[in-house]
Protein backbone atom coordinates (compact mmCIF):
# COMPACT_ATOMS: atom_id res chain seq x y z
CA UNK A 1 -9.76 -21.50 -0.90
CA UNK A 2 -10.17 -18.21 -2.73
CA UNK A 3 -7.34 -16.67 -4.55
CA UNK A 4 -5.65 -13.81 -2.96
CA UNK A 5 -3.81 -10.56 -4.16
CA UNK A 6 -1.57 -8.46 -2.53
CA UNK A 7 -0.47 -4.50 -2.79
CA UNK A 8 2.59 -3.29 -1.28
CA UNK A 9 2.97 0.90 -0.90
CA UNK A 10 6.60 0.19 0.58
CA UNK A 11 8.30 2.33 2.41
CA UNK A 12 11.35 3.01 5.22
CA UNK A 13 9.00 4.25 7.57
CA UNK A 14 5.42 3.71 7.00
CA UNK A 15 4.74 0.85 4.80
CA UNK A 16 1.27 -1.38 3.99
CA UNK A 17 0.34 -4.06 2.44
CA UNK A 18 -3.57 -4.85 1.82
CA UNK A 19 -4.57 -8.61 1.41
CA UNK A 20 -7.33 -8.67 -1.14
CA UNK A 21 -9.67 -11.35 -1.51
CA UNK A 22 -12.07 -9.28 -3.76
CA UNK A 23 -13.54 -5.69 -4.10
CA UNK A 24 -15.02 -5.84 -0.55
CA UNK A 25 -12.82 -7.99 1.06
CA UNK A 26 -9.54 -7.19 1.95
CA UNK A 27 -7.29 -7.03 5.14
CA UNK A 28 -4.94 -3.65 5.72
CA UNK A 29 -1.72 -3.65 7.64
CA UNK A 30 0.65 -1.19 8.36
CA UNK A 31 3.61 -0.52 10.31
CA UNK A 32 3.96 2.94 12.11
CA UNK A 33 6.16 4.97 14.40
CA UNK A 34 2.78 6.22 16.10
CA UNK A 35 1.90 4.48 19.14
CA UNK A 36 -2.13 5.81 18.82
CA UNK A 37 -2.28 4.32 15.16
CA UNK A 38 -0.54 0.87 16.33
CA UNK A 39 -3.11 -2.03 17.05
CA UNK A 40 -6.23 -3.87 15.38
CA UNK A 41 -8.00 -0.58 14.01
CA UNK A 42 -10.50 -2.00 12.83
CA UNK A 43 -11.68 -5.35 11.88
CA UNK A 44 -9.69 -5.81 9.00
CA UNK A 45 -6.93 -2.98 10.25
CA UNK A 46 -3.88 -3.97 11.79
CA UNK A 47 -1.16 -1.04 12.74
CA UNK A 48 2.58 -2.63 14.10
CA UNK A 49 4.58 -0.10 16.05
CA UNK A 50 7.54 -0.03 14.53
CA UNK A 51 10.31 -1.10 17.14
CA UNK A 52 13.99 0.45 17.50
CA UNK A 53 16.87 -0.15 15.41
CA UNK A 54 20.34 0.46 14.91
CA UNK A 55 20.94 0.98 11.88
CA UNK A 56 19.36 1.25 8.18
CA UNK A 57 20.30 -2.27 7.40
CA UNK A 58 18.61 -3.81 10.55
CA UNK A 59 15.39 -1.19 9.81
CA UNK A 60 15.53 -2.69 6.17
CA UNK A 61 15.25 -6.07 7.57
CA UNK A 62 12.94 -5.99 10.25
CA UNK A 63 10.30 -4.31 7.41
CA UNK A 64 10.95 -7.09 5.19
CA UNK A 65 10.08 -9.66 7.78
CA UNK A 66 7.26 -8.19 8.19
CA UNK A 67 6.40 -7.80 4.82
CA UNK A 68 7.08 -11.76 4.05
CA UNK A 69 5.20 -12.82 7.37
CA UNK A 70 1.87 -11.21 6.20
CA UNK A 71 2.27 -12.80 2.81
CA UNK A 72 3.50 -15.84 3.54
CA UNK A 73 0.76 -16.15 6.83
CA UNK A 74 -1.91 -15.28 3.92
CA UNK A 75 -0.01 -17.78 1.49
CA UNK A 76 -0.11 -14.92 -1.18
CA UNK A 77 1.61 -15.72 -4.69
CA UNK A 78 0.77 -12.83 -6.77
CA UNK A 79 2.24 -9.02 -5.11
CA UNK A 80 2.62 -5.75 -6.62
CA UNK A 81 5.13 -3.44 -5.96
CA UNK A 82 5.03 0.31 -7.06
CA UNK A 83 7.81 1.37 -9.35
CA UNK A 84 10.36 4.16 -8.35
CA UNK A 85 9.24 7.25 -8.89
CA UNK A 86 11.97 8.84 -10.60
CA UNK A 87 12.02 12.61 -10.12
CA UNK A 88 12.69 11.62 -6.28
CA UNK A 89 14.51 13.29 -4.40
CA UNK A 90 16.21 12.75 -0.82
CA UNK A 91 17.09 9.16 0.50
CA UNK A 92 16.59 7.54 -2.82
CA UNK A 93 19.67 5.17 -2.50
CA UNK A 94 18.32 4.15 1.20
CA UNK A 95 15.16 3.72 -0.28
CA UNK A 96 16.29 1.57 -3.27
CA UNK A 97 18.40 -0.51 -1.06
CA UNK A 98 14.97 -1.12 1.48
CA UNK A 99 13.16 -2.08 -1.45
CA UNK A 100 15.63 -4.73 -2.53
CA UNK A 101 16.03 -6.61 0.76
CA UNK A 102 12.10 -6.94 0.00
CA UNK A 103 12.56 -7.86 -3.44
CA UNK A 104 15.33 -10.48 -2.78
CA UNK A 105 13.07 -11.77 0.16
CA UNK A 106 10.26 -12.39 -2.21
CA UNK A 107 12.47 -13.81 -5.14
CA UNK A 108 13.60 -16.52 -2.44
CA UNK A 109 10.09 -16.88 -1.58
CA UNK A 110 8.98 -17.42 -4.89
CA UNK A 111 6.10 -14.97 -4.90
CA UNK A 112 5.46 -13.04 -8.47
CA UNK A 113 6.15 -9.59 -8.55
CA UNK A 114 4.84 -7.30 -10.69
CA UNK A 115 6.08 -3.37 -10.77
CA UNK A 116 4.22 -0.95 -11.44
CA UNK A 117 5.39 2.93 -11.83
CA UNK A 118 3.09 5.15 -9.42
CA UNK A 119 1.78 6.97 -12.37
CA UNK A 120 -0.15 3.64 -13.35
CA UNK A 121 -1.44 2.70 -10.08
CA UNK A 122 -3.04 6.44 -9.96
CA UNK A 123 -4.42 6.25 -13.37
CA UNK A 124 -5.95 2.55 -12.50
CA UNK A 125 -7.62 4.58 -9.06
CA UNK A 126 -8.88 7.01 -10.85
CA UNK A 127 -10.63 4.62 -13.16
CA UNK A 128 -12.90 3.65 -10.33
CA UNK A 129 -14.36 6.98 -9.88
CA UNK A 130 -17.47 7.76 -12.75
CA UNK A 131 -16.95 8.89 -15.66
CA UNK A 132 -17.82 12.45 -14.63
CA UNK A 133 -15.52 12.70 -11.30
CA UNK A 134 -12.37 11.30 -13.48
CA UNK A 135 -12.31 15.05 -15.03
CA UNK A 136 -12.09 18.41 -13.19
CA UNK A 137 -14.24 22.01 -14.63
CA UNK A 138 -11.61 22.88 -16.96
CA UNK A 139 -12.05 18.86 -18.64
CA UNK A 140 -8.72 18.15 -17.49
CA UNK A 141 -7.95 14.74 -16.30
CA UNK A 142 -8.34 14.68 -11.65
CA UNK A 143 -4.62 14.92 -10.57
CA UNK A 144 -4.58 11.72 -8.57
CA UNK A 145 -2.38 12.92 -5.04
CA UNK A 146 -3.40 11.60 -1.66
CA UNK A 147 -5.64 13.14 -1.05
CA UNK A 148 -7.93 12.16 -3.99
CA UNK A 149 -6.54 8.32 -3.75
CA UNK A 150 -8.03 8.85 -0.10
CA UNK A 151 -11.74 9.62 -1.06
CA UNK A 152 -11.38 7.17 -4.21
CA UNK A 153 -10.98 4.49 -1.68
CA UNK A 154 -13.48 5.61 0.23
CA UNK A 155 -16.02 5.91 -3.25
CA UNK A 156 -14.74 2.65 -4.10
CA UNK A 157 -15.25 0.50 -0.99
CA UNK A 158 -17.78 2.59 0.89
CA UNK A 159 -15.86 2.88 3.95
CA UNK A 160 -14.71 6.13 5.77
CA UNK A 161 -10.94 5.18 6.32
CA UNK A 162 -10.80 8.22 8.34
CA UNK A 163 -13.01 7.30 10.90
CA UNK A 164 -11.76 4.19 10.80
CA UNK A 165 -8.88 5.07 12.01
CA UNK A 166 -10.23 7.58 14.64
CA UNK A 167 -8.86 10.34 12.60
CA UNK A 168 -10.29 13.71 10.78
CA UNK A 169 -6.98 14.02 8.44
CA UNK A 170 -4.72 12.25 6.18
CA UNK A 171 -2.09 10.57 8.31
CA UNK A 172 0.74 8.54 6.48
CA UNK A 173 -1.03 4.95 7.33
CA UNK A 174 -4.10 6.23 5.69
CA UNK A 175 -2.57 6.93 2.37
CA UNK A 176 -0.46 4.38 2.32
CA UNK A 177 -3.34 1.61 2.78
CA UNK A 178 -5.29 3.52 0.48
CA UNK A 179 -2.36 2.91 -1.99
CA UNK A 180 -1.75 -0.20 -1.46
CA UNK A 181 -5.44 -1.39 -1.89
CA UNK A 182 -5.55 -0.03 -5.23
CA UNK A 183 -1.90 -2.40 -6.11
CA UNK A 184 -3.85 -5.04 -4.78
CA UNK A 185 -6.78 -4.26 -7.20
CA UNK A 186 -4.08 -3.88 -9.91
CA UNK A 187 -2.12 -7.07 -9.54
CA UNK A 188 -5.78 -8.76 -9.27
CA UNK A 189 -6.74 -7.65 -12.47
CA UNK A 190 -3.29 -7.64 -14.50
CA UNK A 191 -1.77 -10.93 -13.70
């Protein structure tokens, strides 16, 4: 059995998690409030439709099942997490406690964890782009935002996420996959 990696881009509403085998083989799943995007995607693209709730802490559970019954179906060891991003702003204390019923779930699960601030995960993505792409006219280092992660994904595993998804645009379950396939590269390579 091959070992895997996983990359979580958590979230209270949109989360993924890729499954990486290696470079070019890698499972996506995601959980969305958007019935179109919910389904098998693709062949390796699985979207969960998000069902109702009511209230934050039963929302911050049901992700976290999901969460664990990916890793633990794929009998994943080795996750990474992004960091907090800490000029947030908004629902940071809902989002802190989401991310800690996850955390606790995988401390009882046993699974290694590594965090990783966003800045670092960007950096590592942009390292898979050549040498001549990583810098803008001016020589200045590519700023890294979504929509560059998106066609750094697509340089880096030569598929078209977009029409993958039957899509012309960024949606929220794009980029998040898209980030959480480069975690999954990450904790691969720095574990």
């Amino acid at each position: 059995m091959s070992y895997l990696y996983a990359g979580i881009d958590y979230s209270m509403t949109a989360p993924a998690i890729t499954i990486l085998k290696n470079k070019t083989t890698f499972e996506h799943y995601y959980i969305t409030s958007t019935k179109k995007y919910s389904g098998h995607m693709a062949k390796d693209i699985y979207g969960f439709l998000m069902p109702e709730y009511s209230c934050n802490e039963e929302r911050f559970d049901i992700i976290g099942n999901w969460a664990m019954k990916i890793l633990q179906k794929h009998k994943i060891q080795d996750v990474c997490l992004e960091g907090y991003a800490m000029g947030a702003t908004g629902k940071v204390f809902h989002i802190g406690e989401n991310t800690g019923v996850l955390k606790n779930k995988l401390f009882k699960n046993g699974n290694n964890v590594i965090i990783t601030p966003p800045t670092s995960i960007k950096a590592f993505a942009r390292s898979y782009l050549a040498k001549d792409d990583q810098k803008d006219s001016s020589g200045k280092l590519v700023k890294m935002d979504k929509e560059q992660m998106v066609k750094t994904y697509i340089h880096t595993t030569g598929r078209d996420i977009y029409k993958l998804m039957g899509t012309t645009s960024s949606s929220g379950a794009i980029n998040d996959i898209c980030d959480s396939f480069f975690m999954s590269l990450y904790v691969s390579q720095n574990i």
